[in-house]
N, C-alpha and C. Protein backbone atom coordinates (compact mmCIF):
# COMPACT_ATOMS: atom_id res chain seq x y z
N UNK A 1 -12.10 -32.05 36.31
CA UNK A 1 -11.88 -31.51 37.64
C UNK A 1 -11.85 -29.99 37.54
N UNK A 2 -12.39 -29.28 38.03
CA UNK A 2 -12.43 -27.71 38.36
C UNK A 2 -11.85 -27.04 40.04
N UNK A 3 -11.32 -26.02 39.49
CA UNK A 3 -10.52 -25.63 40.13
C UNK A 3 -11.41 -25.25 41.32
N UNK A 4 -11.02 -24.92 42.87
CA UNK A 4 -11.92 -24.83 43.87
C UNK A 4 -12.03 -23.29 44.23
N UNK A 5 -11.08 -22.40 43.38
CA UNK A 5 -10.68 -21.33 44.05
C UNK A 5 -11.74 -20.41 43.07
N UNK A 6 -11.55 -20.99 41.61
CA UNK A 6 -12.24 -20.36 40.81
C UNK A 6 -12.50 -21.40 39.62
N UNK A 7 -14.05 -21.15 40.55
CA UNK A 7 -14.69 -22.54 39.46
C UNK A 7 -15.23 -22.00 38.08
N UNK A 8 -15.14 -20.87 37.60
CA UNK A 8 -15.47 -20.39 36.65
C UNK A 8 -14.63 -20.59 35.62
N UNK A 9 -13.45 -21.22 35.92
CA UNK A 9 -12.53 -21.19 35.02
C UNK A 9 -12.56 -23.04 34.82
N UNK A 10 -12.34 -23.85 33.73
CA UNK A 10 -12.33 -24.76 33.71
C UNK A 10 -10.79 -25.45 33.57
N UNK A 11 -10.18 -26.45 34.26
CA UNK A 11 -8.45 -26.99 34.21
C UNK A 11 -9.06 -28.79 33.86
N UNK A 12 -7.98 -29.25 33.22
CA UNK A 12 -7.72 -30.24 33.32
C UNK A 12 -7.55 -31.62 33.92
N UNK A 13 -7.60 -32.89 34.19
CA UNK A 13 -7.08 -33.52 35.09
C UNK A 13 -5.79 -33.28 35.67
N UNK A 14 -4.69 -33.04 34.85
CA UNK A 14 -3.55 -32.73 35.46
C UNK A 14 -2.85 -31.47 35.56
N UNK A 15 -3.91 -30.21 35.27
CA UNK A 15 -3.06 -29.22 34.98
C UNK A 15 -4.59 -28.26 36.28
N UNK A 16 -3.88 -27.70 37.14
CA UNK A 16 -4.69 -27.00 38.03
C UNK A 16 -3.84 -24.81 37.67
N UNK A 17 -3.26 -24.88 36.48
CA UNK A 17 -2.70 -23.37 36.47
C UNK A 17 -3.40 -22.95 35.13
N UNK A 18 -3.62 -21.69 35.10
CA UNK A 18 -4.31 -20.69 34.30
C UNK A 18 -3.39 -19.55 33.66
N UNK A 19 -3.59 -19.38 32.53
CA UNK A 19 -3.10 -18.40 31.62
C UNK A 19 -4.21 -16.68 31.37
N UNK A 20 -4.04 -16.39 32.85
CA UNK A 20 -4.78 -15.56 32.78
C UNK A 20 -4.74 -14.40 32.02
N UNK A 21 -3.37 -14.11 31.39
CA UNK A 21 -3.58 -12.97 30.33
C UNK A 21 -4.13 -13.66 28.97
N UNK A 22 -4.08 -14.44 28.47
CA UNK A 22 -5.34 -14.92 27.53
C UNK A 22 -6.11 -16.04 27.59
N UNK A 23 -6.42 -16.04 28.84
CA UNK A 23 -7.91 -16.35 28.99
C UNK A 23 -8.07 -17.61 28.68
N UNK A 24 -6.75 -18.61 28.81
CA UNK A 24 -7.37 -20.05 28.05
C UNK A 24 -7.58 -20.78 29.18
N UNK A 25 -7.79 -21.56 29.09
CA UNK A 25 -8.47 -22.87 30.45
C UNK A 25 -6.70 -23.47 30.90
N UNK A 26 -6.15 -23.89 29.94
CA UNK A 26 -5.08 -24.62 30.10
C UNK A 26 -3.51 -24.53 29.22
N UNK A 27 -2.43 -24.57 29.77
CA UNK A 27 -1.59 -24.17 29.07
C UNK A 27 -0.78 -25.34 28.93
N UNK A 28 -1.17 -26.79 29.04
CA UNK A 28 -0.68 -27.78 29.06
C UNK A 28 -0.98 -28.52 27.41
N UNK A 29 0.21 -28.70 26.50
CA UNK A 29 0.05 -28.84 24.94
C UNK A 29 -0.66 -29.94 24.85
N UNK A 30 -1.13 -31.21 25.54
CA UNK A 30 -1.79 -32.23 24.83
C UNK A 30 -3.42 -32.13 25.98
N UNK A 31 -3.42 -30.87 26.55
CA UNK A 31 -4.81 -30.94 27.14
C UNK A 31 -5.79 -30.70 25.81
N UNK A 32 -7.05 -31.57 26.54
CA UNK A 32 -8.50 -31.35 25.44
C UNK A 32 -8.26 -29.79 24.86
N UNK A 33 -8.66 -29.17 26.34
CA UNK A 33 -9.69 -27.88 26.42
C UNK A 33 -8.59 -26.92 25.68
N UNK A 34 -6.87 -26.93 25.86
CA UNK A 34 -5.97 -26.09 24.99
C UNK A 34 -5.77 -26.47 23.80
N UNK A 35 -6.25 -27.82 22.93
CA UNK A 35 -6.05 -27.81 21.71
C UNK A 35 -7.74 -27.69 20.91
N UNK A 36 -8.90 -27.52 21.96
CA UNK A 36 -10.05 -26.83 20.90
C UNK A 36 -10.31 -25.40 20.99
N UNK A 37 -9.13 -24.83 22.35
CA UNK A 37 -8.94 -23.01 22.16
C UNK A 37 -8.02 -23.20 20.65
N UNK A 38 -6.38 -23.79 20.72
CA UNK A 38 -6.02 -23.38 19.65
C UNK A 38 -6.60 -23.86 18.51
N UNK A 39 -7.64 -24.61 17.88
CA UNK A 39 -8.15 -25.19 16.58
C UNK A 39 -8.85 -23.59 16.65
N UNK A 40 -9.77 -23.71 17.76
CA UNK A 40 -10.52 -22.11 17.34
C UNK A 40 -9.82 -20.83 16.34
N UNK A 41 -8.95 -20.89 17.34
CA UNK A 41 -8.00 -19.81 17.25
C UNK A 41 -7.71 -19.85 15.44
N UNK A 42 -7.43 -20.85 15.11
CA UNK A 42 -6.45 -21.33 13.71
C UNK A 42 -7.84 -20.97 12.97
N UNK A 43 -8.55 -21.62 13.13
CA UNK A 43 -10.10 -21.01 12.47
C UNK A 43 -10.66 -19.71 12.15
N UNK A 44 -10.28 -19.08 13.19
CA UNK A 44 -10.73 -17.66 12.76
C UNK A 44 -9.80 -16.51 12.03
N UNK A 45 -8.42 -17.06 11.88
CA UNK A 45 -7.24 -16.43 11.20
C UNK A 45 -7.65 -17.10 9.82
N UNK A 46 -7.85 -18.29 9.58
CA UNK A 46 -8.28 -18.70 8.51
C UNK A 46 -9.19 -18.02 7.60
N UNK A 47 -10.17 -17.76 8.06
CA UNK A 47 -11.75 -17.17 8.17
C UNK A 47 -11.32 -15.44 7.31
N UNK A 48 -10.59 -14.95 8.50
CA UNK A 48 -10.15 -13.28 8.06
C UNK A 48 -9.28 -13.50 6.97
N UNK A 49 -8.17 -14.65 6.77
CA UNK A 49 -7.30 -14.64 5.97
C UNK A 49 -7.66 -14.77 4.57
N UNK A 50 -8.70 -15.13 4.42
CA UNK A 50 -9.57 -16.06 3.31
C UNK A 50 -10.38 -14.58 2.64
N UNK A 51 -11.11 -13.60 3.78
CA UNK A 51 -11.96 -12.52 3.44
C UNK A 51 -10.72 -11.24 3.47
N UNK A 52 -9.27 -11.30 3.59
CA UNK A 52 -8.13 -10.35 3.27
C UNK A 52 -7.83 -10.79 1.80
N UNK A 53 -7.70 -12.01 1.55
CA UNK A 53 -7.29 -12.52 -0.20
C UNK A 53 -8.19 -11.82 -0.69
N UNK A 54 -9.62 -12.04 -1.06
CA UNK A 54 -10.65 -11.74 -1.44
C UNK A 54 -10.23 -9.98 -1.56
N UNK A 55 -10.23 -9.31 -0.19
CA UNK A 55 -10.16 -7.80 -0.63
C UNK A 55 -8.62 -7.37 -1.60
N UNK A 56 -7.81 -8.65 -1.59
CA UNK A 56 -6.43 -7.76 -2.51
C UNK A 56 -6.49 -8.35 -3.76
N UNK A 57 -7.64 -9.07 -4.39
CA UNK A 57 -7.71 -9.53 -5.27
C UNK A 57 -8.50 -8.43 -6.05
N UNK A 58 -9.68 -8.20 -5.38
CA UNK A 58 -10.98 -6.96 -6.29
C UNK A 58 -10.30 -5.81 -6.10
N UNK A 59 -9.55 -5.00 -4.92
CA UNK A 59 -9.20 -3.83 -4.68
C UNK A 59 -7.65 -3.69 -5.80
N UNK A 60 -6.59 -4.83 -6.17
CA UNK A 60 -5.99 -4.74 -6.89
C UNK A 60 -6.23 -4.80 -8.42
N UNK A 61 -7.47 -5.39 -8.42
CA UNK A 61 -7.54 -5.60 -10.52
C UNK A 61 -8.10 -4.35 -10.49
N UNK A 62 -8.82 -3.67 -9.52
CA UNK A 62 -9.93 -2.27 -10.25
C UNK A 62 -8.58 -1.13 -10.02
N UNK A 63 -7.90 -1.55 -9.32
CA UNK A 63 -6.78 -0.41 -9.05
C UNK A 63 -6.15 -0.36 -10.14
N UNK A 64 -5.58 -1.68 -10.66
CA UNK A 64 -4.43 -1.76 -11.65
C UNK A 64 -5.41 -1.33 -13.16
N UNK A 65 -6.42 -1.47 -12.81
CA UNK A 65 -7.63 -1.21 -14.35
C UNK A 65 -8.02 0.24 -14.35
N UNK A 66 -7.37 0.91 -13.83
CA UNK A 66 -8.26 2.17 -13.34
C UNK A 66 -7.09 2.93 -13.54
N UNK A 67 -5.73 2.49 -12.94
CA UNK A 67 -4.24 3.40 -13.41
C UNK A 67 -4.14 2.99 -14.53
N UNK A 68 -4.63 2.29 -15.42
CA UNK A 68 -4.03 1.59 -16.58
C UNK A 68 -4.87 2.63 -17.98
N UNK A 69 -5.97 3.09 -17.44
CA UNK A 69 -6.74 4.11 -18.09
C UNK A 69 -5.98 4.79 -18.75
N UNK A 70 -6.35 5.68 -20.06
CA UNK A 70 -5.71 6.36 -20.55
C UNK A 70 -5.87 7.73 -19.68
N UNK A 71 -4.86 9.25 -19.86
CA UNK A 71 -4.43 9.87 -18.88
C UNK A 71 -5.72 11.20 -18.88
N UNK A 72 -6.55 11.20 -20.24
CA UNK A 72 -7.63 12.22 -20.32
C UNK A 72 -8.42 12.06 -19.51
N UNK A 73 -8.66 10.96 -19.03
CA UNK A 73 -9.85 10.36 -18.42
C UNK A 73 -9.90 11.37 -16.84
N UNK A 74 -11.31 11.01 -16.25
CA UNK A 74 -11.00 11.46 -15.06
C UNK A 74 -11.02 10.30 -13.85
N UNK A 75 -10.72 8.68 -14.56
CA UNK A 75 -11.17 7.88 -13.75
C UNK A 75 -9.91 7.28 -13.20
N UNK A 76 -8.71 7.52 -13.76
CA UNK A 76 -7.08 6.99 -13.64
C UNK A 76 -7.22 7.67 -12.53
N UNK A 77 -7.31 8.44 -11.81
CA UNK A 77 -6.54 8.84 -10.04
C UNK A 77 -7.45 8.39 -9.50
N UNK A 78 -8.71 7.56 -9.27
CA UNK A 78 -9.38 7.02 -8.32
C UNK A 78 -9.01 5.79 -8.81
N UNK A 79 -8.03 5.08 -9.46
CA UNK A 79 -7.17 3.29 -8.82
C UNK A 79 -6.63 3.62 -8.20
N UNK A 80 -5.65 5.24 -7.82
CA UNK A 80 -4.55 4.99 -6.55
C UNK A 80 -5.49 5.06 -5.27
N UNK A 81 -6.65 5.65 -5.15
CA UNK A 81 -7.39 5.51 -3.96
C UNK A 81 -8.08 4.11 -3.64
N UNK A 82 -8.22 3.21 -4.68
CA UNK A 82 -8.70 1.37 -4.71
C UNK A 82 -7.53 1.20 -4.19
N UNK A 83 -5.72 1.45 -4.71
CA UNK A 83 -4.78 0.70 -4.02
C UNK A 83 -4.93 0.73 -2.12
N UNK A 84 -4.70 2.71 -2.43
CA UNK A 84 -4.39 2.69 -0.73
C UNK A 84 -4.86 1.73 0.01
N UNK A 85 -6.68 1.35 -0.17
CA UNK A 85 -7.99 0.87 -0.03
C UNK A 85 -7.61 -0.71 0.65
N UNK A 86 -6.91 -1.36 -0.69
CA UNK A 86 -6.45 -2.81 -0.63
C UNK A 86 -5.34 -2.78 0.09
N UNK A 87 -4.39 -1.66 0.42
CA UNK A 87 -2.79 -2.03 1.52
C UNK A 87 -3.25 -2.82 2.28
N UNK A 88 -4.48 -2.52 3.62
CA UNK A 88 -4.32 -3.11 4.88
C UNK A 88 -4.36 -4.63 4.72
N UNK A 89 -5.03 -5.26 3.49
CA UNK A 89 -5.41 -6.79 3.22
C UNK A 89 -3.95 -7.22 2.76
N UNK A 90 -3.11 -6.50 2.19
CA UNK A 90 -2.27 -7.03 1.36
C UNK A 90 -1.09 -7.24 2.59
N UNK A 91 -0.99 -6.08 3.55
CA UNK A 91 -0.55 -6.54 4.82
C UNK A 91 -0.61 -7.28 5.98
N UNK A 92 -1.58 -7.78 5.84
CA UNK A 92 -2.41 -8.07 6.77
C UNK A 92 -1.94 -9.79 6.73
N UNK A 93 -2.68 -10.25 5.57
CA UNK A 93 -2.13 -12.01 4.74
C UNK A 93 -0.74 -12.01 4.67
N UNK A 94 0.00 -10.74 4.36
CA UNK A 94 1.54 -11.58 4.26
C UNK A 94 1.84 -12.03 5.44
N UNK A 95 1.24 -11.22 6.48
CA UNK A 95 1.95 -11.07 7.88
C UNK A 95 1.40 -12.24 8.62
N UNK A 96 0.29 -12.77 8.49
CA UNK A 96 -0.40 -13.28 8.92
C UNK A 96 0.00 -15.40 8.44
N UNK A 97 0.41 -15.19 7.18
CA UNK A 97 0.82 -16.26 6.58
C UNK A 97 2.65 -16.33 6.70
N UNK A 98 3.60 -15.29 7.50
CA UNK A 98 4.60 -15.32 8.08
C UNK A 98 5.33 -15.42 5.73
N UNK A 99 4.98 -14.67 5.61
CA UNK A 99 5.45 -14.22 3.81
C UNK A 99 5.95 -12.83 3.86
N UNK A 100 7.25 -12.86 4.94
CA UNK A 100 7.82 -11.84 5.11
C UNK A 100 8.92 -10.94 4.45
N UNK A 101 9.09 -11.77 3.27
CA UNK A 101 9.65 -10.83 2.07
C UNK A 101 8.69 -10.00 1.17
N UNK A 102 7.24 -10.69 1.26
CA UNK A 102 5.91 -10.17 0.35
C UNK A 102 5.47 -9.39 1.34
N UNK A 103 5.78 -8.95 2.47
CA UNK A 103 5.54 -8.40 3.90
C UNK A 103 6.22 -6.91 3.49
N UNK A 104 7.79 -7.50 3.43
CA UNK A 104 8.22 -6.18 2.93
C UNK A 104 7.61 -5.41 1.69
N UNK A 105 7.56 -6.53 0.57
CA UNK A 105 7.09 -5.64 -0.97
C UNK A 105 5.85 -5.24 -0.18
N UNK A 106 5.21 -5.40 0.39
CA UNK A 106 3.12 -5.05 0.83
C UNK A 106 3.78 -3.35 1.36
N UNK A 107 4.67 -3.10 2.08
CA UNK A 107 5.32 -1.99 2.57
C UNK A 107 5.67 -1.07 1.46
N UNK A 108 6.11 -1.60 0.97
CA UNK A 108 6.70 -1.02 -0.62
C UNK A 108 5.50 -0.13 -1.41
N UNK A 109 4.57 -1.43 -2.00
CA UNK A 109 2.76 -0.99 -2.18
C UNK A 109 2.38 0.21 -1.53
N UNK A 110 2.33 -0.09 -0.38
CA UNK A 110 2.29 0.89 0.29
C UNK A 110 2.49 2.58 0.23
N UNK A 111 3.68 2.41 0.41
CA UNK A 111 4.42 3.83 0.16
C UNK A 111 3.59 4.14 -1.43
N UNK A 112 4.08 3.31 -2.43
CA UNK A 112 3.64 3.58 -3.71
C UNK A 112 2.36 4.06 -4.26
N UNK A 113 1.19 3.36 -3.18
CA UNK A 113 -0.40 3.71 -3.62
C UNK A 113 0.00 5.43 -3.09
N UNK A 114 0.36 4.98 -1.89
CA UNK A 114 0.07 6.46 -0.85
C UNK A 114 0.57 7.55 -1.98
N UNK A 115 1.82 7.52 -2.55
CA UNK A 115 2.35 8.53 -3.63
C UNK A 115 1.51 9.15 -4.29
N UNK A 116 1.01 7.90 -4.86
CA UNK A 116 0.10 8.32 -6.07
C UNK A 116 -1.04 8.97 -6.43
N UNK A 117 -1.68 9.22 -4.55
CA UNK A 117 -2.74 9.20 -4.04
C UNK A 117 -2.27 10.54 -3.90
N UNK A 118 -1.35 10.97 -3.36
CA UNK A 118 -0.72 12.36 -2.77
C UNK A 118 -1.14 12.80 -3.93
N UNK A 119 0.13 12.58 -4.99
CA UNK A 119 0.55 13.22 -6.18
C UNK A 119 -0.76 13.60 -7.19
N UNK A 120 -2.07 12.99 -7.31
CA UNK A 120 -2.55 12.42 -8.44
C UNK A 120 -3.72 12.77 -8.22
N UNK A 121 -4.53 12.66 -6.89
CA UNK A 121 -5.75 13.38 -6.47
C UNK A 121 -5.64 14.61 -5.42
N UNK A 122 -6.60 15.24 -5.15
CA UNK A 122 -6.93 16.66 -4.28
C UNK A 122 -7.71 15.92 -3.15
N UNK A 123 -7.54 16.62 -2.54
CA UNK A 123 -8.18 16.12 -1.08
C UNK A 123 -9.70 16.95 -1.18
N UNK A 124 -9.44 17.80 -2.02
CA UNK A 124 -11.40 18.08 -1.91
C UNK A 124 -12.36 17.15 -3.08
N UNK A 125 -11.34 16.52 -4.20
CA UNK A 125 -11.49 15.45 -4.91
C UNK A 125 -12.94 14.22 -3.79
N UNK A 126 -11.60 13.90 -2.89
CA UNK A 126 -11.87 12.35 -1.82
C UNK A 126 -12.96 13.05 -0.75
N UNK A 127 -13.20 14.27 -0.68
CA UNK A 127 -14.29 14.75 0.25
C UNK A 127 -15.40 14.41 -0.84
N UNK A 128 -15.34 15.25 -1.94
CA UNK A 128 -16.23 15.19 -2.75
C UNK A 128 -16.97 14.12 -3.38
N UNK A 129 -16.58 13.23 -2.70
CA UNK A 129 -16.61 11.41 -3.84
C UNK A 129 -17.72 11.27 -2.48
N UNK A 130 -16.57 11.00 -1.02
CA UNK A 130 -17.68 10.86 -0.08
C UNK A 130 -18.83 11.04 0.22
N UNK A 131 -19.28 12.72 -0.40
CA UNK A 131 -20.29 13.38 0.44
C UNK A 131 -21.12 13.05 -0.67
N UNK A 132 -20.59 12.70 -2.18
CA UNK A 132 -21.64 11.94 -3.43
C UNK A 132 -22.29 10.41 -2.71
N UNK A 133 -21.41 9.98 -1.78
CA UNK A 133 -21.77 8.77 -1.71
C UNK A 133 -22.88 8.72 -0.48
N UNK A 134 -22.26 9.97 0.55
CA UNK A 134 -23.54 10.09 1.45
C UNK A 134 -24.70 10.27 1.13
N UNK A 135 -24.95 11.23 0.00
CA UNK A 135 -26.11 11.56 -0.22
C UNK A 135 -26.67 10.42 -1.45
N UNK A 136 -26.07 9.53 -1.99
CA UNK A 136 -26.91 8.66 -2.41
C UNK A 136 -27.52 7.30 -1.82
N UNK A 137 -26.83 7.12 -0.31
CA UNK A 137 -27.17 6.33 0.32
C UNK A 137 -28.34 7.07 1.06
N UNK A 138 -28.48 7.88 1.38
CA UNK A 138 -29.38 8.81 2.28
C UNK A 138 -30.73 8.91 1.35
């Protein structure tokens, strides 16, 4: 059955009201049309959650392999720029998977890459990496 006022929107047999700030058809828990919005929904958190693991997995081993360098090198201060790199994933999954003590430590990370990043590289360093990278893509 569709609504008469606004048939663009699709309702239920028994549910004729709309959740117009997000946009779902129905806000009634055992309707069709509101449990294949929320499967969607669960799907695509899945989807990002799956491609956030992935980035705190590569952005943390090259980070932790890269500070782990000995100190002559000039390659130890570009892991704290891989950490900063990996925060948003590492925040992103705790928060997202409700792992709100690993939520806090991801905060922690945080602060810590950023330090290291302060302390450890030059900011004409991180221009300079960039404008290597522009011109080899170019």
């Amino acid at each position: 059955m569709t609504n008469k006022t606004r048939p663009y929107f699709k309702t239920c047999d028994g549910c004729s009201s709309f959740d117009l700030t997000n946009k779902r058809p129905c806000s009634v828990k055992n309707c069709k049309d509101y449990s294949k919005w929320k499967n969607k929904t669960k799907e695509n958190k899945k989807g990002l959650d799956k491609i956030a693991q992935y980035m705190v997995f590569v952005f943390g081993v090259v980070a932790a392999f890269l500070v782990s360098l000995s100190t002559d090198g000039d390659w130890q201060k570009w892991g704290y720029l891989f950490g900063v790199i990996g925060c948003p994933a590492w925040l992103y999954t705790t928060w997202v998977n409700k792992q709100y003590p690993l939520f806090g430590l991801s905060i922690f990370y945080t602060l810590t890459w950023t330090n290291g990043l302060y302390n450890n590289v030059a900011l004409s360093d991180i221009v300079d990496l960039f404008t290597r990278l522009i011109h080899l893509i170019a």
